[in-house]
C-alpha atoms as a PDB file:
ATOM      1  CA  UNK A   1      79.173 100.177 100.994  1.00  0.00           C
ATOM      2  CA  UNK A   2      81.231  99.908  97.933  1.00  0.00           C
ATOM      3  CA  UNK A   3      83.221  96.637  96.810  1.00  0.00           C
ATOM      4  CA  UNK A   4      86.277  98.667  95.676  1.00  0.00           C
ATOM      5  CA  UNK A   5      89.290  97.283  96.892  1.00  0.00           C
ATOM      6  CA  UNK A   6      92.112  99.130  98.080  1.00  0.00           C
ATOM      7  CA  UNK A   7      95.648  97.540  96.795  1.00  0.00           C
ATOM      8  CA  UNK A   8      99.212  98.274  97.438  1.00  0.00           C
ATOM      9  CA  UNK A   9     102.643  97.407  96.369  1.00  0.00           C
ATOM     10  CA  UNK A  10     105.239  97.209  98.288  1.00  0.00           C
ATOM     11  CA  UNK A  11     109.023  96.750  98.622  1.00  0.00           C
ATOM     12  CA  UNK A  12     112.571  97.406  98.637  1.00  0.00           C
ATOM     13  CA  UNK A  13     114.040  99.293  95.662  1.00  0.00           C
ATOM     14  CA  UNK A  14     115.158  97.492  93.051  1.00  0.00           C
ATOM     15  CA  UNK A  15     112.414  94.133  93.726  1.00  0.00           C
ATOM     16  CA  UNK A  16     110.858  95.788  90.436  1.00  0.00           C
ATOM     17  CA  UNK A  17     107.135  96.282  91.987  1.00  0.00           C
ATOM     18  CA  UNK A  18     106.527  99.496  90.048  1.00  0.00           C
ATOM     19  CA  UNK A  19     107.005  97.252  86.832  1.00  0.00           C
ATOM     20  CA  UNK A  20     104.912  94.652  87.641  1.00  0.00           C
ATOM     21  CA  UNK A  21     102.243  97.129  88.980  1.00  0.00           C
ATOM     22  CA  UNK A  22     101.288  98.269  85.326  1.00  0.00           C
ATOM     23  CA  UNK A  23     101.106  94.797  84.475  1.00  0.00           C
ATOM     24  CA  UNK A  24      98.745  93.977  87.218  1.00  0.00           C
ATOM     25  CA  UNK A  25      96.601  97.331  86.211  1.00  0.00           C
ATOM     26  CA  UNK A  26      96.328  96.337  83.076  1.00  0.00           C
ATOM     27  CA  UNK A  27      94.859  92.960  83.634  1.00  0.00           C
ATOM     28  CA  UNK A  28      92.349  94.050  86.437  1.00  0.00           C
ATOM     29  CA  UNK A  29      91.383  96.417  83.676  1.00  0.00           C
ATOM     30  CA  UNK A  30      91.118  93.576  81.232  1.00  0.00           C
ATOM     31  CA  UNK A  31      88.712  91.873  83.629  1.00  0.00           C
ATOM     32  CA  UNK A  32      86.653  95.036  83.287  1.00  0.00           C
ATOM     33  CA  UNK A  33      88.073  96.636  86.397  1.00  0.00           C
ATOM     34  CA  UNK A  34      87.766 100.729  86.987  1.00  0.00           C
ATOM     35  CA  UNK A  35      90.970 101.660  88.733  1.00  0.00           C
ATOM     36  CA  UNK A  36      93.230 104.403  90.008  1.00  0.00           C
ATOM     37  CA  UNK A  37      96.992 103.740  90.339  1.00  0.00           C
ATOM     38  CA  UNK A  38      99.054 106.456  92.310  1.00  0.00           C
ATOM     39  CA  UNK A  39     101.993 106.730  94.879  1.00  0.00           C
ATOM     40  CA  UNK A  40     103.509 107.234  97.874  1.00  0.00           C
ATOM     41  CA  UNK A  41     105.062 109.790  98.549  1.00  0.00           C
ATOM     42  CA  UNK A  42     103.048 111.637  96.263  1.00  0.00           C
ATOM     43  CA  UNK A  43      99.544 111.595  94.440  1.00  0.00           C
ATOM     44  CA  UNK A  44      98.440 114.892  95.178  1.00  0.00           C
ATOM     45  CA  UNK A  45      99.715 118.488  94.114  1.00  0.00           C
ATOM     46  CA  UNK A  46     101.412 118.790  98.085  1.00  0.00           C
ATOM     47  CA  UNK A  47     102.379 114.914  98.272  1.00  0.00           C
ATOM     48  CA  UNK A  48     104.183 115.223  94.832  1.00  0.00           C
ATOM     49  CA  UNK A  49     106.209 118.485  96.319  1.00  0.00           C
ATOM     50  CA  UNK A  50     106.381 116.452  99.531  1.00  0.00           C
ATOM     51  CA  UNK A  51     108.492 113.542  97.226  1.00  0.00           C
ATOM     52  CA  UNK A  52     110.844 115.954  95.947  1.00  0.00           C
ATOM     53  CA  UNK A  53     111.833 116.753  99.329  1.00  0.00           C
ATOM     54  CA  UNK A  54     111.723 113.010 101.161  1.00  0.00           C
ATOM     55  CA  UNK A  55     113.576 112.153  98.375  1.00  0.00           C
ATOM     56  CA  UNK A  56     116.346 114.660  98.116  1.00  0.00           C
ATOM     57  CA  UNK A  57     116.459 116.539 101.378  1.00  0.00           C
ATOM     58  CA  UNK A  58     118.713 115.345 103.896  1.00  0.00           C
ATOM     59  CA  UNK A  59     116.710 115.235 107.144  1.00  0.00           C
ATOM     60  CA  UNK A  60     115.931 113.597 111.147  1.00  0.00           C
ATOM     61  CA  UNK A  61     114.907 110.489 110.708  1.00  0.00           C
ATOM     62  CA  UNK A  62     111.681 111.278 112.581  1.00  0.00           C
ATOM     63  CA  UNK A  63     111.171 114.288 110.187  1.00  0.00           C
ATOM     64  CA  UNK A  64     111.110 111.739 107.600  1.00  0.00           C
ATOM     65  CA  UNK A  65     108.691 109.967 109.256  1.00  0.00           C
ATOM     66  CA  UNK A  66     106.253 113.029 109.929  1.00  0.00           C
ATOM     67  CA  UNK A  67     106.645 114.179 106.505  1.00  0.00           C
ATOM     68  CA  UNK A  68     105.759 110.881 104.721  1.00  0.00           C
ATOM     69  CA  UNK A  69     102.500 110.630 107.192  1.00  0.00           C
ATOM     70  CA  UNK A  70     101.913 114.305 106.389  1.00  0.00           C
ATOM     71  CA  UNK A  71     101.823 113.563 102.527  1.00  0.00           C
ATOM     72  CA  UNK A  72      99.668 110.077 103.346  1.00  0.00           C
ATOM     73  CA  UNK A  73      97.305 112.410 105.294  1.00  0.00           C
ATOM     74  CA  UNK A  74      96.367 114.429 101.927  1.00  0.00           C
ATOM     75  CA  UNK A  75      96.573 111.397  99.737  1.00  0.00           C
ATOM     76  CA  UNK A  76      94.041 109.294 101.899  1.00  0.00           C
ATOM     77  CA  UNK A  77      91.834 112.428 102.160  1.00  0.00           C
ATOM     78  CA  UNK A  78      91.901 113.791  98.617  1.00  0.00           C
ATOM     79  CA  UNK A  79      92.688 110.573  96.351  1.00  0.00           C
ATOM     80  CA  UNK A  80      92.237 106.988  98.709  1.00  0.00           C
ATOM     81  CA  UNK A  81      89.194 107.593  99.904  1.00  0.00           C
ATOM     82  CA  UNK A  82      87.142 109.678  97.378  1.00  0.00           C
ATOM     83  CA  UNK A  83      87.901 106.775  94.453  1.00  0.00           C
ATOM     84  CA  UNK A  84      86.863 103.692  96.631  1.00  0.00           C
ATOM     85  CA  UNK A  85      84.034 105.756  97.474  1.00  0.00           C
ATOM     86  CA  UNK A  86      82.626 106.476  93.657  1.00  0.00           C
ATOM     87  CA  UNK A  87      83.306 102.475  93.076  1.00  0.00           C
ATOM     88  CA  UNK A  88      87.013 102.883  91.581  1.00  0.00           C
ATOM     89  CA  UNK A  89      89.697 100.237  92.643  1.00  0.00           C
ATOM     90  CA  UNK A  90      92.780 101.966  93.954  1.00  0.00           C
ATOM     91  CA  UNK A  91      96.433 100.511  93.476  1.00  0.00           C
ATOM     92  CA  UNK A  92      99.034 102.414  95.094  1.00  0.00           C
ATOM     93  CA  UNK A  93     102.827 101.935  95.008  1.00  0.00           C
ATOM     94  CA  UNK A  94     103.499 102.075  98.666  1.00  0.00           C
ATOM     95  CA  UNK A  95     101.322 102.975 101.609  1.00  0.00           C
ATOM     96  CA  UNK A  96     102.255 102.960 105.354  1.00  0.00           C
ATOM     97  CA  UNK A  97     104.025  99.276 105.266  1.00  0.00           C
ATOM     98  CA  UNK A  98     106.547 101.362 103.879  1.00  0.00           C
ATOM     99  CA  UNK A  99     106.822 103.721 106.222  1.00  0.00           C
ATOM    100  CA  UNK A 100     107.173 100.499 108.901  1.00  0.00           C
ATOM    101  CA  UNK A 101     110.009  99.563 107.041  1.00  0.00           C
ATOM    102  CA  UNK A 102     111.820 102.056 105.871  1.00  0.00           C
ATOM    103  CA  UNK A 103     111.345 104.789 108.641  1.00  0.00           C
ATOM    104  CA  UNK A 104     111.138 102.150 111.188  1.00  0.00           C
ATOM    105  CA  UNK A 105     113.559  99.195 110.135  1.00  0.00           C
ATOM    106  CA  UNK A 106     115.602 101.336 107.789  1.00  0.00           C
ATOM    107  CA  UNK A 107     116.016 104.572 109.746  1.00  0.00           C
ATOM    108  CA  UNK A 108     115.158 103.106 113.973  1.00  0.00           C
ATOM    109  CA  UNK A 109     112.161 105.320 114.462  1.00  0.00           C
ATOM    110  CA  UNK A 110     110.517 103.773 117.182  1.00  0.00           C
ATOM    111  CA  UNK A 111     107.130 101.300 115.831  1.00  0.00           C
ATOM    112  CA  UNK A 112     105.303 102.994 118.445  1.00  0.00           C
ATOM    113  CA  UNK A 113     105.374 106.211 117.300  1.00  0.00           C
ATOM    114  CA  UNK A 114     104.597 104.874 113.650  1.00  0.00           C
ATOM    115  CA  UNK A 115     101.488 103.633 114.963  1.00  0.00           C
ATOM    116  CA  UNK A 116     100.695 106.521 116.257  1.00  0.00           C
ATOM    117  CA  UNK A 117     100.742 108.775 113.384  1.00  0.00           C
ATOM    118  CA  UNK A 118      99.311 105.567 111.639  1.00  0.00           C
ATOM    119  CA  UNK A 119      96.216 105.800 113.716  1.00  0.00           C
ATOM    120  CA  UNK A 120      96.134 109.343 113.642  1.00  0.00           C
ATOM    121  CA  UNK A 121      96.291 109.273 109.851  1.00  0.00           C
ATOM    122  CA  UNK A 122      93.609 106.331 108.787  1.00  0.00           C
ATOM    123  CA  UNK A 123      93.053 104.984 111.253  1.00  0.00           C
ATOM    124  CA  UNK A 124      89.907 102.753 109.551  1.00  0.00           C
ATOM    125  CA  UNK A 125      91.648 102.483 106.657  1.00  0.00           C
ATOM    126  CA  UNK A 126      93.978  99.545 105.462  1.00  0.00           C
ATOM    127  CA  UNK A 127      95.025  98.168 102.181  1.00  0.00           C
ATOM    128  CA  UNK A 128      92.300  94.761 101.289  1.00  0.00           C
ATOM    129  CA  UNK A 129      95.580  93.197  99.871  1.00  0.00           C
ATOM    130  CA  UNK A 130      99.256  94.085  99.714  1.00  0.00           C
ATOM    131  CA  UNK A 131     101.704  92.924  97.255  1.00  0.00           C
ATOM    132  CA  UNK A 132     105.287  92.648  99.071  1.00  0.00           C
ATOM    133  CA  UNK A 133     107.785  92.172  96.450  1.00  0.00           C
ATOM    134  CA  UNK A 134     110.708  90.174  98.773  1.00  0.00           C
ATOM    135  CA  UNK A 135     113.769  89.641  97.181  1.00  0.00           C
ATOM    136  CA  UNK A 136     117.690  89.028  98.279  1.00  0.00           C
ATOM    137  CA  UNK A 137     119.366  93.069  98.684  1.00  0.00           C
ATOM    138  CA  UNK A 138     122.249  91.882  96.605  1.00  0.00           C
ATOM    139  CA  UNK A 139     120.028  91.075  93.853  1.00  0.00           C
ATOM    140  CA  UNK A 140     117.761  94.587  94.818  1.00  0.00           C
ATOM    141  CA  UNK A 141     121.522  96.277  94.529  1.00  0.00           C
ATOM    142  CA  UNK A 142     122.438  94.592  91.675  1.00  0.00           C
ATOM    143  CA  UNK A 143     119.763  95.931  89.360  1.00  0.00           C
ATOM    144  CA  UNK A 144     119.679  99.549  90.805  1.00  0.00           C
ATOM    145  CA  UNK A 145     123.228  99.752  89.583  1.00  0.00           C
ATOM    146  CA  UNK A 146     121.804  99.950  86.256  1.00  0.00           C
ATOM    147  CA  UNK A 147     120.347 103.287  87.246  1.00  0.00           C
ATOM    148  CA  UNK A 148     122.104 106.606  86.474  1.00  0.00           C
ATOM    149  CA  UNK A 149     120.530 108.729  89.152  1.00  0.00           C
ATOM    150  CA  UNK A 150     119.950 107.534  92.184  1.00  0.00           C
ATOM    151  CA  UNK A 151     118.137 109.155  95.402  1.00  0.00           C
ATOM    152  CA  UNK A 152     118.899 109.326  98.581  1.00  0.00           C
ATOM    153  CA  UNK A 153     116.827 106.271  99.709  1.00  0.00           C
ATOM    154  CA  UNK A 154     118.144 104.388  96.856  1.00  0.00           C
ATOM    155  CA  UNK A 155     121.832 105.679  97.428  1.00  0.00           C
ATOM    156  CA  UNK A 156     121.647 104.531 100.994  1.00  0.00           C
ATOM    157  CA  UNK A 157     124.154 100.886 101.841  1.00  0.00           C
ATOM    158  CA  UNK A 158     122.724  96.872 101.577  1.00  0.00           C
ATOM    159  CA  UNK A 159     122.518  96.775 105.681  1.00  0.00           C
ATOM    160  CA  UNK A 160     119.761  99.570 105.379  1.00  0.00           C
ATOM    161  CA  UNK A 161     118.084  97.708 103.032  1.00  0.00           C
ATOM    162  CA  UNK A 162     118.204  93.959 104.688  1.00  0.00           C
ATOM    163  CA  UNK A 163     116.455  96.276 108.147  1.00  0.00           C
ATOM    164  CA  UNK A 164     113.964  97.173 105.510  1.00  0.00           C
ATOM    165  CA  UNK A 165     113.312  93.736 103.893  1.00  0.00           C
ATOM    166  CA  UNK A 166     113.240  92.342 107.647  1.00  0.00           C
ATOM    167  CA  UNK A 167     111.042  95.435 108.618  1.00  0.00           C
ATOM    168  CA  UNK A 168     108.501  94.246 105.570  1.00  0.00           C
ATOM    169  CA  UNK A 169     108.346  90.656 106.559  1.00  0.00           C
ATOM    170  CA  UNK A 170     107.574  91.000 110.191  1.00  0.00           C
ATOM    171  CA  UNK A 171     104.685  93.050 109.052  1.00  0.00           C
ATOM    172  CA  UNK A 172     103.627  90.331 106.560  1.00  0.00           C
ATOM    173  CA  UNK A 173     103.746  87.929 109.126  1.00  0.00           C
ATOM    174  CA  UNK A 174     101.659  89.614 111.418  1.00  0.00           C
ATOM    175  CA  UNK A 175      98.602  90.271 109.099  1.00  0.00           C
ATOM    176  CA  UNK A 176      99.061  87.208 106.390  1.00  0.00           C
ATOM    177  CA  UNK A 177      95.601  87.610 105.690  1.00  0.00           C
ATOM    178  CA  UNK A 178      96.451  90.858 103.718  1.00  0.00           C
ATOM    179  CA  UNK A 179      99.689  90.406 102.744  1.00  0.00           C
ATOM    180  CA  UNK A 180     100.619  87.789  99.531  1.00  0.00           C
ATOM    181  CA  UNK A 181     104.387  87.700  99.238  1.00  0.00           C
ATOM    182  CA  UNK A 182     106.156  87.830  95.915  1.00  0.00           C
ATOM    183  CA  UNK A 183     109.000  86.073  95.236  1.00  0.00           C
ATOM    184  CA  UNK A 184     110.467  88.915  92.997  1.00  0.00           C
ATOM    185  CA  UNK A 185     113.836  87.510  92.232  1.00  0.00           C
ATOM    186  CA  UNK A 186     112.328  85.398  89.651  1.00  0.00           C
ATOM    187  CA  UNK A 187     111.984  86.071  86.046  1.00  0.00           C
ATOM    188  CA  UNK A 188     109.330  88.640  84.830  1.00  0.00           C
ATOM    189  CA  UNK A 189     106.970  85.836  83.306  1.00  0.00           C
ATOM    190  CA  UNK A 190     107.341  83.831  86.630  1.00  0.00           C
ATOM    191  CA  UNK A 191     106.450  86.590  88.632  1.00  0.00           C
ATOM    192  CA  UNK A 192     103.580  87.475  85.746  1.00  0.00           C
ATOM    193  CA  UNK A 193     102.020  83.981  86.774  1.00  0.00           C
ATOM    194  CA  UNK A 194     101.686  84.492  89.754  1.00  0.00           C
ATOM    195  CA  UNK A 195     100.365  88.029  89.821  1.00  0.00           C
ATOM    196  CA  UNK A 196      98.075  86.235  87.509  1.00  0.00           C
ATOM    197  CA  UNK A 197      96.425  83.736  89.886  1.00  0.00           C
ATOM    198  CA  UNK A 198      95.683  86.861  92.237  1.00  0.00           C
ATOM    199  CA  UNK A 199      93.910  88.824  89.483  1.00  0.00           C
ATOM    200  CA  UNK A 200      91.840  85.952  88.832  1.00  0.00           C
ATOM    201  CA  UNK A 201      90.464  85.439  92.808  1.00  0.00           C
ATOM    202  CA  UNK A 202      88.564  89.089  91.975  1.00  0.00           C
END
């Protein structure tokens, strides 16, 4: 069996994971560390047309749902699980927490079907350790202000986002042996030191 370890970031928009996920890359890769970061949606030639469309595309919420497990499907089959096969570590920016909290807390879809298509999807395959960057929505709103475009996920009001934050935590709380949470309101270097006490337990 290979010891690569399967890693994920997650949380709402604006906590500032994708940042600190280069940071963390880079200092796995410091430690010597062969690693593949991608995304969800996205990371393979369908997923990546997949993300223009989740992202843009007014649709059912349940579409949504199917969609982003469709475009998970391909990325588990043609990215995941070839890397941690060959020995490569594999950070991705979201995985199906998100799809827990943003289908499912954000948008109502019922958990049950989620788990379905979950199961369905991989269903022996979960992240070693996720990353959930929690921080207060008005602070998450705050800084997306600063962005010019905006899609629709990121467009949508603060109660969407609290379901989501909410959404994310229950799930951390029901498998805190894979979940480290992040207080992501703090500053960068803060955050940096902590991030840097997890690289170190590898």
């Amino acid at each position: 069996m290979s010891s690569a370890k399967f890693i994920t970031f997650e949380g709402v928009d604006g906590a500032g994971k994708s940042t600190h996920l280069e940071w963390f890359a880079n200092a796995l890769r410091q430690r010597g560390i062969n690693l593949l970061v991608t995304r969800e949606p996205g990371g393979t030639p369908l997923g990546e047309r997949l993300r223009e469309i989740l992202l843009n595309q007014p649709m059912h919420a349940e579409t949504e749902a199917l969609l982003m497990f469709a475009a998970r499907r391909e990325h588990v089959e043609q990215v995941i699980r070839p890397a941690l096969k060959s020995g490569t570590w594999v950070i991705s920016d979201r995985f199906s927490d998100a799809s827990f909290a943003y289908q499912g807390g954000g948008r109502g879809v019922p958990l049950a079907k989620l788990e379905q298509l979950e199961q369905w999807v991989h269903a022996d395959l979960q992240p070693d350790l996720t990353l959930l960057f929690d921080i207060p929505i008005e602070v998450a709103r705050q800084r997306l202000s600063n962005n010019v475009s905006l899609d629709r996920f990121e467009q949508e009001r603060g109660e969407f986002f609290e379901r989501v934050r909410q959404a994310y935590l229950v799930r951390a709380a029901k498998t805190p042996q894979r979940f480290a949470v992040i207080r992501a309101e703090n500053a960068i270097p803060e955050v940096h030191q902590e991030l840097a006490k997890i690289v170190a337990t590898f």
